[in-house]
N, C-alpha and C. Protein backbone atom coordinates (compact mmCIF):
# COMPACT_ATOMS: atom_id res chain seq x y z
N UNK A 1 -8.47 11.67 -22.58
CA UNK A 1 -8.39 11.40 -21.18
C UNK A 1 -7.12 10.60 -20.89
N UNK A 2 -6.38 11.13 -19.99
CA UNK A 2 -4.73 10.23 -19.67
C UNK A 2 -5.60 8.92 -18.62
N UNK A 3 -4.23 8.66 -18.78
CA UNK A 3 -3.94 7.11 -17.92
C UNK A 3 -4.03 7.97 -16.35
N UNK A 4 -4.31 6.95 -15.58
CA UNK A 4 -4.33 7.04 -13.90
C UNK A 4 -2.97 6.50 -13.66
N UNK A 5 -2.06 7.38 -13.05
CA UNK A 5 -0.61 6.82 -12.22
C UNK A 5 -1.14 6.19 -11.19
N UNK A 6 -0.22 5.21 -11.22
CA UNK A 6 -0.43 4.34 -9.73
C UNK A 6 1.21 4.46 -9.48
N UNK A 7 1.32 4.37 -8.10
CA UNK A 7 2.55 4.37 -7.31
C UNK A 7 3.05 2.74 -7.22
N UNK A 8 2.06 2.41 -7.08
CA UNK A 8 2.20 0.95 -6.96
C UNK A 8 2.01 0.31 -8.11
N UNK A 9 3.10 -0.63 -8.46
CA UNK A 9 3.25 -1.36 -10.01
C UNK A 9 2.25 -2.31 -9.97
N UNK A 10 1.01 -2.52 -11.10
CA UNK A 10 0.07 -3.32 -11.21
C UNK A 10 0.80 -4.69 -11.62
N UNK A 11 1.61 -5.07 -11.90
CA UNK A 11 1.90 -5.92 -12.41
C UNK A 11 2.44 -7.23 -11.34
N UNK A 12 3.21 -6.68 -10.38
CA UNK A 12 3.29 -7.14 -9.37
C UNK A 12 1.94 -7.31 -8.39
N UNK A 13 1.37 -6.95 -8.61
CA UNK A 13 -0.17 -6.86 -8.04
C UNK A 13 -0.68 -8.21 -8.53
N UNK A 14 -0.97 -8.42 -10.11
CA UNK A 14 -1.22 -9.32 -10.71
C UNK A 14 -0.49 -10.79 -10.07
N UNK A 15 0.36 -11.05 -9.71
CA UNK A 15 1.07 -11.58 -9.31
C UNK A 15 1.13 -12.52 -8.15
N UNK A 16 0.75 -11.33 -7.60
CA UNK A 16 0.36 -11.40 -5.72
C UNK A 16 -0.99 -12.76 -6.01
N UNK A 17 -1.57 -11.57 -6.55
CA UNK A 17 -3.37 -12.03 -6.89
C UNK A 17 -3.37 -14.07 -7.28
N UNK A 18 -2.23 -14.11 -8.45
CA UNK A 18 -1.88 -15.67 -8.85
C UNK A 18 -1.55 -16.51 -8.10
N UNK A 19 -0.41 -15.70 -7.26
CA UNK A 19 0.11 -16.75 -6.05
C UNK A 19 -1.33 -16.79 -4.95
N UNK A 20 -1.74 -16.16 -4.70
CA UNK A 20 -3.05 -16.44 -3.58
C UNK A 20 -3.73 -17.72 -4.20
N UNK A 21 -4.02 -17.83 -5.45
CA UNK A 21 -4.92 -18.62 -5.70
C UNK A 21 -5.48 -18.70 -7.09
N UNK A 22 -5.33 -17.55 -7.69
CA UNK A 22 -6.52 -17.45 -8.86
C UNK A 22 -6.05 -18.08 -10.20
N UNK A 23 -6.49 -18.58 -10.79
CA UNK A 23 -6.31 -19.25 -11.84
C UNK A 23 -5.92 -18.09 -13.13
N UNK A 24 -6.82 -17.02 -13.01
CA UNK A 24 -6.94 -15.44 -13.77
C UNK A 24 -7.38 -14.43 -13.32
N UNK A 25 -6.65 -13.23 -13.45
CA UNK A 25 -6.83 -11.93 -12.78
C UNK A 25 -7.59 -11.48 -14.11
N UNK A 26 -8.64 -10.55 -14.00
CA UNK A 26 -8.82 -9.43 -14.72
C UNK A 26 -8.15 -8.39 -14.60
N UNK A 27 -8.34 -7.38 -15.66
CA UNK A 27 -7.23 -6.00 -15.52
C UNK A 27 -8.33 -4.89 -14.37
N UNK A 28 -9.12 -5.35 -14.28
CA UNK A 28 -10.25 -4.65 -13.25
C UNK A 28 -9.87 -5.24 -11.81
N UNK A 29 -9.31 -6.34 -11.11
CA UNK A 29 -9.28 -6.87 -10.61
C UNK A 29 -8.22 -6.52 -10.13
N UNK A 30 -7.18 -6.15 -10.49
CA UNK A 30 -5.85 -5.72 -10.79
C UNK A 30 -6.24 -4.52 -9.81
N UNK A 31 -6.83 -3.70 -10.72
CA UNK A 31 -7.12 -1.92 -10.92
C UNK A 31 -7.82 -1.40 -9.29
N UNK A 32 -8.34 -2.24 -8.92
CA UNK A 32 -9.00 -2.38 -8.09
C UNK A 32 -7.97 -2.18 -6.52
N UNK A 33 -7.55 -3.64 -6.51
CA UNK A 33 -6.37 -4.27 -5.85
C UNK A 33 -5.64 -3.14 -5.39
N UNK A 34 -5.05 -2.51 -6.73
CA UNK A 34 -3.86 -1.29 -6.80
C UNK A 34 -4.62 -0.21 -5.66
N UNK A 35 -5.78 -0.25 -6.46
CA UNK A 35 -6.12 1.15 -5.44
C UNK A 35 -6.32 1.00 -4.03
N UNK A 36 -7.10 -0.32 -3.76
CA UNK A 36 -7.09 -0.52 -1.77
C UNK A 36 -5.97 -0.56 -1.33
N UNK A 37 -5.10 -1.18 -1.70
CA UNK A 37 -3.54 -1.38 -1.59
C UNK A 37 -3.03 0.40 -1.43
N UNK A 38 -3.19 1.24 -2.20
CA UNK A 38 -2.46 2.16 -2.62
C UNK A 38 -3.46 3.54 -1.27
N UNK A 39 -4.51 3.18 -0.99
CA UNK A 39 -5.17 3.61 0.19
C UNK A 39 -4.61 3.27 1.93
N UNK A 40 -4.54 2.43 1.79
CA UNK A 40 -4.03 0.94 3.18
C UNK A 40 -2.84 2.04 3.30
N UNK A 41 -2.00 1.89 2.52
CA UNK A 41 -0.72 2.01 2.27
C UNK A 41 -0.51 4.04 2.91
N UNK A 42 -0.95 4.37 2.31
CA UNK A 42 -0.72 5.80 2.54
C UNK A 42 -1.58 6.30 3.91
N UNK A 43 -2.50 5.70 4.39
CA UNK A 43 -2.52 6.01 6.04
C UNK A 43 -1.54 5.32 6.65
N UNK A 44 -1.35 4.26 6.41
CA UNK A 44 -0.28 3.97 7.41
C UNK A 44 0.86 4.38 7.42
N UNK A 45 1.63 5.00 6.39
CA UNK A 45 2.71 6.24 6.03
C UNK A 45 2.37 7.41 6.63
N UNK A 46 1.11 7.50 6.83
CA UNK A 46 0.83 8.77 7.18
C UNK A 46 0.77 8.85 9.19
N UNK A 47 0.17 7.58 9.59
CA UNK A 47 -0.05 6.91 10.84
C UNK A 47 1.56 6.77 11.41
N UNK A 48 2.50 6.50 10.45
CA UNK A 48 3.64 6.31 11.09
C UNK A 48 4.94 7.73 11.36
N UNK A 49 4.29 8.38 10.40
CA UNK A 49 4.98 9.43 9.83
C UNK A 49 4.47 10.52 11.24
N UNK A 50 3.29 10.62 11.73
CA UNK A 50 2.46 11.22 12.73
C UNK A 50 3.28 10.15 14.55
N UNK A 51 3.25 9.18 14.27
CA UNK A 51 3.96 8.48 15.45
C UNK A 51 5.69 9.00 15.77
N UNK A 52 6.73 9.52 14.94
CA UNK A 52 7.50 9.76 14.74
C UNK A 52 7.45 11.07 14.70
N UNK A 53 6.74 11.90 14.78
CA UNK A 53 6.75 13.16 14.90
C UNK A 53 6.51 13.42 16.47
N UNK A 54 5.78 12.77 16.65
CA UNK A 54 5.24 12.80 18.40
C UNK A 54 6.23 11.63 19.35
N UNK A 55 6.94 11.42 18.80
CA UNK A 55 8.51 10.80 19.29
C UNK A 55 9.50 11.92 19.08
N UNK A 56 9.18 12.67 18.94
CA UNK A 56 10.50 14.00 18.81
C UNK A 56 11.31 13.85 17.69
N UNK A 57 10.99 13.20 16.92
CA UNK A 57 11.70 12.48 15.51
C UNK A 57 11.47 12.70 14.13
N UNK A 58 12.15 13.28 13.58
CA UNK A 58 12.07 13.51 12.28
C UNK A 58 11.97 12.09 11.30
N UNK A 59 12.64 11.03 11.61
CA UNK A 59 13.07 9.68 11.01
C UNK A 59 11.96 8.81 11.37
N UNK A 60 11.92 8.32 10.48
CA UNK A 60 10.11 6.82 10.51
C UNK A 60 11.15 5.68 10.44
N UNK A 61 11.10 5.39 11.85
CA UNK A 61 11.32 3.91 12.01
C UNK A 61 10.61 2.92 11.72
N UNK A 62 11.70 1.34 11.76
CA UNK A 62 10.25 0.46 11.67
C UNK A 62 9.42 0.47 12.73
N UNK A 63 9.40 0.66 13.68
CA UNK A 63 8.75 0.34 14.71
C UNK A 63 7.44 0.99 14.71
N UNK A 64 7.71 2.48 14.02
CA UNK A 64 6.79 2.95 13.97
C UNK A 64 5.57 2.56 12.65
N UNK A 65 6.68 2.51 11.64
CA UNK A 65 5.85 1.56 10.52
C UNK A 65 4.90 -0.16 10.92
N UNK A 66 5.49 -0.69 12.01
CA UNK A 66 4.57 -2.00 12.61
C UNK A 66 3.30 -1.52 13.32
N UNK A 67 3.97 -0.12 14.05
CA UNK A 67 2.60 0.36 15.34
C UNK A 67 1.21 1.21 13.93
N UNK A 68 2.18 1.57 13.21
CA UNK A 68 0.94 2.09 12.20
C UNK A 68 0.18 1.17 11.87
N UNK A 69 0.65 0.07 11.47
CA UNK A 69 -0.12 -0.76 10.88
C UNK A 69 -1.30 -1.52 11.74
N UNK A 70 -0.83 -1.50 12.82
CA UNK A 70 -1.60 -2.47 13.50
C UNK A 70 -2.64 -1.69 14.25
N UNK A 71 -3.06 -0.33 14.06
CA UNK A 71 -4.02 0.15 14.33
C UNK A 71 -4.75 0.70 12.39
């Protein structure tokens, strides 16, 4: 059975997780993280990518990357 690609580097994840607070991450904790993160992340690419299309626009601004997010 292979490894699961993540787009998003766990390691920096780990990281995030330390500076918030935690004394110790598990690698589950991590794994986890990666994936809500890596969910969040791709509707709102997708939310912004759809805002910019219906702007007559081929190009994803930020603007449209802030309005994604905030719905």
């Amino acid at each position: 059975m292979g490894r699961k690609v993540s787009i998003i580097p766990k390691a920096p994840v780990g990281r995030m997780l330390m500076k918030a607070g935690a004394k110790r991450v598990s690698q589950d904790a991590v794994d986890a993280f990666t994936e809500i993160l890596t969910e969040m992340t791709e509707k709102i690419a997708k939310r912004a990518t759809e805002i910019s299309k219906h702007s007559g626009r081929k190009t994803v601004h930020e603007g449209d990357v802030r309005l994604a997010a905030k719905h």
